[in-house]
C-alpha atoms as a PDB file:
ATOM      1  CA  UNK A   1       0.000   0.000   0.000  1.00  0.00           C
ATOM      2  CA  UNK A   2       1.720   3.412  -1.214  1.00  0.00           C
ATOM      3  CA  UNK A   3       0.643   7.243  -0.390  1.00  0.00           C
ATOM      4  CA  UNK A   4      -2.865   8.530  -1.949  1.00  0.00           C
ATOM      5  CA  UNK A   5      -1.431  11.526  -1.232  1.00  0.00           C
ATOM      6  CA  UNK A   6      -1.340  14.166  -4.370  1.00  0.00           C
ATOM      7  CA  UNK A   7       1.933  16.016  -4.296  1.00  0.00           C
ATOM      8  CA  UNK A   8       5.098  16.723  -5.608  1.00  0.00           C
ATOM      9  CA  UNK A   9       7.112  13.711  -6.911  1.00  0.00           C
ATOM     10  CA  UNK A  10       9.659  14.428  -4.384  1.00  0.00           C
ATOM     11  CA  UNK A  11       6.855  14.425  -1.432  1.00  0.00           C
ATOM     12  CA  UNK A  12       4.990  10.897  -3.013  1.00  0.00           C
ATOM     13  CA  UNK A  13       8.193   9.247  -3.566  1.00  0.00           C
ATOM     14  CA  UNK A  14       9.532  10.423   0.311  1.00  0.00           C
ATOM     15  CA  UNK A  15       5.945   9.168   1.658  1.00  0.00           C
ATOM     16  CA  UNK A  16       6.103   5.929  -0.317  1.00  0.00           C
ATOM     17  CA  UNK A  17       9.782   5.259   0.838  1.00  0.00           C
ATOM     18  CA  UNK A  18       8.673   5.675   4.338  1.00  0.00           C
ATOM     19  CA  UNK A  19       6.055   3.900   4.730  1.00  0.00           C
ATOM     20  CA  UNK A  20       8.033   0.907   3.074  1.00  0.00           C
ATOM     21  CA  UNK A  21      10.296   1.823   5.478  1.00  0.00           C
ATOM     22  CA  UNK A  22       7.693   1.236   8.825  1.00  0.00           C
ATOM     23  CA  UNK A  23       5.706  -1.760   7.440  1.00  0.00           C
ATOM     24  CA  UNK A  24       9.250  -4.348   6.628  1.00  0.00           C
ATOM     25  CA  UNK A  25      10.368  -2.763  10.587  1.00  0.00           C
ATOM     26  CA  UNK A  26       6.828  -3.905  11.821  1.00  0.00           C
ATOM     27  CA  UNK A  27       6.478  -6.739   9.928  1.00  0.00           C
ATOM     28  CA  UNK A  28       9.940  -8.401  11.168  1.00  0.00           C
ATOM     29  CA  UNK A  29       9.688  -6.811  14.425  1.00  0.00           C
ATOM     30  CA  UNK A  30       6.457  -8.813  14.725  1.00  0.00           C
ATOM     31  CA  UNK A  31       8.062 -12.027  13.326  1.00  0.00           C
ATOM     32  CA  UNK A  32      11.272 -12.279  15.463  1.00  0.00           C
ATOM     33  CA  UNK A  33       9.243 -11.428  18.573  1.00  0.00           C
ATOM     34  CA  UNK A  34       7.276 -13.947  18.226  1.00  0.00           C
ATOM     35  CA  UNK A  35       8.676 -15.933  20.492  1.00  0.00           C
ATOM     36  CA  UNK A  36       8.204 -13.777  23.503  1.00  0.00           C
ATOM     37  CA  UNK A  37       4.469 -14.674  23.466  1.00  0.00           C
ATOM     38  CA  UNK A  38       4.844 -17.428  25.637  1.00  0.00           C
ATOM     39  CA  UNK A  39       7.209 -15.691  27.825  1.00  0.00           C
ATOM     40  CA  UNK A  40       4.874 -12.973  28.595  1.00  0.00           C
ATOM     41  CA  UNK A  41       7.430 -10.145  28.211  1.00  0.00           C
ATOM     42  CA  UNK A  42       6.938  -7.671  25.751  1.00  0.00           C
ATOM     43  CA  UNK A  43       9.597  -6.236  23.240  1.00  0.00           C
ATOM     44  CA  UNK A  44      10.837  -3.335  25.322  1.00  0.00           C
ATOM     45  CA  UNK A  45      10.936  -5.611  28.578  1.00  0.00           C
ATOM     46  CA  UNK A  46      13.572  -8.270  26.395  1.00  0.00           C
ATOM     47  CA  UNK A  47      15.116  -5.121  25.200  1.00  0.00           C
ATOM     48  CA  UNK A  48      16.424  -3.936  28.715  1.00  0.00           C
ATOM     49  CA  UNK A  49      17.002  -7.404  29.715  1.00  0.00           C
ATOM     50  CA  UNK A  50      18.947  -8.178  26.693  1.00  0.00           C
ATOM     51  CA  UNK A  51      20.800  -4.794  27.155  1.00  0.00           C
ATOM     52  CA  UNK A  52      21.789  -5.714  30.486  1.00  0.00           C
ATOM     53  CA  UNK A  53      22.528  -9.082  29.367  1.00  0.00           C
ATOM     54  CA  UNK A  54      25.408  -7.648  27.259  1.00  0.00           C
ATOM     55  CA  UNK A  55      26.038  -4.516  28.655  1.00  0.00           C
ATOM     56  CA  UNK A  56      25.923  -4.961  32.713  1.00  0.00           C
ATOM     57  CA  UNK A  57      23.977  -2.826  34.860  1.00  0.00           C
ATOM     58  CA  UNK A  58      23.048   0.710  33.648  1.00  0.00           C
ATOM     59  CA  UNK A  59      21.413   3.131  34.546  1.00  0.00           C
ATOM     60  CA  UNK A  60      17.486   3.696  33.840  1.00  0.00           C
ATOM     61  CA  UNK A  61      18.227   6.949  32.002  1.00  0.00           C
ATOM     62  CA  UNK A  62      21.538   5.162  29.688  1.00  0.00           C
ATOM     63  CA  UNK A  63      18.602   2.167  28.951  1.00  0.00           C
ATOM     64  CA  UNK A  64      16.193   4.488  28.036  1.00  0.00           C
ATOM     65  CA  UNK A  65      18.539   6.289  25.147  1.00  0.00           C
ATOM     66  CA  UNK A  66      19.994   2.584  24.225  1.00  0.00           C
ATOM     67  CA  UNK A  67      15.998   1.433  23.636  1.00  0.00           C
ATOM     68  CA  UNK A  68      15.335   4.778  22.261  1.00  0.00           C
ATOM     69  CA  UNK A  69      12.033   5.091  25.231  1.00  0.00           C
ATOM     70  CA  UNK A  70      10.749   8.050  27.066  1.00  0.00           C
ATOM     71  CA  UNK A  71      11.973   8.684  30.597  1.00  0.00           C
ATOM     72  CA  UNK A  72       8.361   7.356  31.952  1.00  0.00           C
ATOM     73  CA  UNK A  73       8.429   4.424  29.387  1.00  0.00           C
ATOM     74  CA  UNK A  74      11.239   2.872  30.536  1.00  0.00           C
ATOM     75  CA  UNK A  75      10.251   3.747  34.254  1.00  0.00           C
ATOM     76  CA  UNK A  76       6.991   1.283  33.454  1.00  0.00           C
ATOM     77  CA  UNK A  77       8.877  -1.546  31.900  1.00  0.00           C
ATOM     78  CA  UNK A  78      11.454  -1.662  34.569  1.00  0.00           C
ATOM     79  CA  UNK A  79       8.176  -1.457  37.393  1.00  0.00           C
ATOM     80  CA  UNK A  80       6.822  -4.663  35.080  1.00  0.00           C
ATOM     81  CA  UNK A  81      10.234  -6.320  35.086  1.00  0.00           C
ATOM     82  CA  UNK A  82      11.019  -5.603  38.609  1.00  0.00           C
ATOM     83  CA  UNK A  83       7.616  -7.042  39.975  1.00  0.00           C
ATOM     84  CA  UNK A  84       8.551 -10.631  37.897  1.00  0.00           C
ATOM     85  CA  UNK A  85      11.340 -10.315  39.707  1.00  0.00           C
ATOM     86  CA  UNK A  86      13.593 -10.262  37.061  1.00  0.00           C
ATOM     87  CA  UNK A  87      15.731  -6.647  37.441  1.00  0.00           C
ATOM     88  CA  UNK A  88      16.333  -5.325  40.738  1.00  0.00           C
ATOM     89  CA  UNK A  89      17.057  -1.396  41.214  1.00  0.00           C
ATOM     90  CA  UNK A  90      19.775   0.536  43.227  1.00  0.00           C
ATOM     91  CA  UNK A  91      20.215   3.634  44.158  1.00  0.00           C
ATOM     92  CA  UNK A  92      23.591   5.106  44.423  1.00  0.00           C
ATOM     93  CA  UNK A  93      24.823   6.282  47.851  1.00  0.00           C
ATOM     94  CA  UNK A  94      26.247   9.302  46.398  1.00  0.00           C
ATOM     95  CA  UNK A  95      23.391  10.358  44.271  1.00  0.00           C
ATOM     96  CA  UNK A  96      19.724   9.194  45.203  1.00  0.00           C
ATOM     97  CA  UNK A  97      18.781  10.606  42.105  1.00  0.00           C
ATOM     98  CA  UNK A  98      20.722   7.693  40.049  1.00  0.00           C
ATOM     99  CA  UNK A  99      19.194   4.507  39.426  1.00  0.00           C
ATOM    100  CA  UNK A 100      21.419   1.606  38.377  1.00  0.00           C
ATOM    101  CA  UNK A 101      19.124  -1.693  36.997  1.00  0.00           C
ATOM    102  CA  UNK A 102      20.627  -4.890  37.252  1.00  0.00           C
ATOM    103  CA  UNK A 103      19.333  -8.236  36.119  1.00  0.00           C
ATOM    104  CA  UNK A 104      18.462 -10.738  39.061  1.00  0.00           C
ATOM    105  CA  UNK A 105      19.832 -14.721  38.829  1.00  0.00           C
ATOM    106  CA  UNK A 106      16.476 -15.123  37.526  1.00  0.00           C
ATOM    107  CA  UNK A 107      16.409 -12.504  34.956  1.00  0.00           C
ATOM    108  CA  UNK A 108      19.551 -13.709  33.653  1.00  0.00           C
ATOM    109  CA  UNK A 109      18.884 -17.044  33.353  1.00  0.00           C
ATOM    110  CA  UNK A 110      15.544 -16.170  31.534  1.00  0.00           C
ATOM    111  CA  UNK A 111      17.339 -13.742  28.812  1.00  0.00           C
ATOM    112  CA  UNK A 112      20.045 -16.303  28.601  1.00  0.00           C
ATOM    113  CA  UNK A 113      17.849 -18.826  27.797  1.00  0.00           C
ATOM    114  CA  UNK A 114      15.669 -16.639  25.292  1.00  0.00           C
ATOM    115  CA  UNK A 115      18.490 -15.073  23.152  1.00  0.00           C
ATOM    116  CA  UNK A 116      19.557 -17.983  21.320  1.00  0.00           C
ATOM    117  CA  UNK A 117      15.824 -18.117  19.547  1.00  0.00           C
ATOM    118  CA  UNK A 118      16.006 -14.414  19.190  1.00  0.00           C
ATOM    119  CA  UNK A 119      19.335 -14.526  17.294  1.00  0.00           C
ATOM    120  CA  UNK A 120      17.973 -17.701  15.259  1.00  0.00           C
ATOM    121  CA  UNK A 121      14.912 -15.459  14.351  1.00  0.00           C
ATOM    122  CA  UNK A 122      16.995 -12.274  13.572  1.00  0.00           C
ATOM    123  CA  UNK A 123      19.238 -15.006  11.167  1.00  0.00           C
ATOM    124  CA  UNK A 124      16.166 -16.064   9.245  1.00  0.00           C
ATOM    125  CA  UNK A 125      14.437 -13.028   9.091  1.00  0.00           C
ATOM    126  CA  UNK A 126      17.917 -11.203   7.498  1.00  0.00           C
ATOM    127  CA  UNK A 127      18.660 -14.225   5.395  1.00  0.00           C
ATOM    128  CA  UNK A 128      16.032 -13.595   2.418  1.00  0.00           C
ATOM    129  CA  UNK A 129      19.237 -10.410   2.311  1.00  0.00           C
ATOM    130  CA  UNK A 130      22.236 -11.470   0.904  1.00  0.00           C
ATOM    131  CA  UNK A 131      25.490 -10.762   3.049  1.00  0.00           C
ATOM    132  CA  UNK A 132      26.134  -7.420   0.534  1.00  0.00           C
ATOM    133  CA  UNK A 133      22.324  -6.554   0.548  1.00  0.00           C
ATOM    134  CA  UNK A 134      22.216  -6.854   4.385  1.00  0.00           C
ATOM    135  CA  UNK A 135      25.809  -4.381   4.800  1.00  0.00           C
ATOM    136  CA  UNK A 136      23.690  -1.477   2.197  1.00  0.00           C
ATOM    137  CA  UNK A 137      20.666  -2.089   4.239  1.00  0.00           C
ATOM    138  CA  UNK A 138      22.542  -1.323   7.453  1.00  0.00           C
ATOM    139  CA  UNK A 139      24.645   1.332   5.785  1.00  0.00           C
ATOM    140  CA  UNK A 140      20.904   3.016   4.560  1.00  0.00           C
ATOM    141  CA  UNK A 141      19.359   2.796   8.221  1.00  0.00           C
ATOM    142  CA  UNK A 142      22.842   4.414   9.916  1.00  0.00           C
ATOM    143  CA  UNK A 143      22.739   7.007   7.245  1.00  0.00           C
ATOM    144  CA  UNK A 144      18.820   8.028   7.606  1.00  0.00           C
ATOM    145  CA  UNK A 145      19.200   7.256  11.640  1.00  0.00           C
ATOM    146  CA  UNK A 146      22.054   9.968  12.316  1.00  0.00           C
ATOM    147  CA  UNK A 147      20.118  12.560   9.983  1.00  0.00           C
ATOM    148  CA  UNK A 148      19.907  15.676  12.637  1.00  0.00           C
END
């Protein structure tokens, strides 16, 4: 489905391109997640646990610029993951205001468990790319993502 809109080529072929753009991101979002149905956890919530995963603890406000979330966003999914028990939060002595999350045993057994079947998914989902088609495709997305 393109634009109906009635504009300049440039505006049609921009509006075309983008919405290209947000239906393959939703699309394969939607396939590779998949899996987290049965887990109960939602996208963003294996996004801070995967983050952590890789990254150690952080703090709420570096997770919410790696997941690109609001403030209050990420504030909700941590609540969510904290109440499965699966992050814990700490304060630092020095500054109350600074909130490090840190996965719990449980938390990282869970994403450690999960990531092999996310990276599978991500595999099949880039493999209809060819290994030059996916490097252009990720040289594209860098190129339109740092646009200021």
């Amino acid at each position: 489905m393109g634009t109906q809109y009635q504009g300049t080529k440039a505006e049609i072929q921009a509006l075309a391109t983008y919405i290209k753009l947000v239906r393959a991101t939703e699309s394969v979002s939607n396939r590779i997640h998949r899996h987290l149905a049965t887990t109960g956890l939602t996208a963003s919530q294996f996004g801070v646990l995967e983050a952590l995963l890789h990254l150690g603890p952080l703090m709420q406000r570096q997770l919410a610029e790696k997941l690109l979330k609001s403030g209050g966003n990420i504030t909700m999914v941590i609540d969510n993951l904290e109440k499965r028990g699966l992050v814990k939060r700490d304060r630092q002595a020095e500054d109350r205001r600074c909130i490090t999350v840190c996965l719990t045993p449980e938390g990282e057994q869970l994403i450690q468990n999960l990531f092999p079947t996310h990276v599978a998914a991500v595999l099949a989902e880039m493999s209809s790319l060819t290994e030059s088609e996916q490097e252009e495709l990720g040289r594209l997305c860098r190129q339109l993502g740092k646009r200021e």
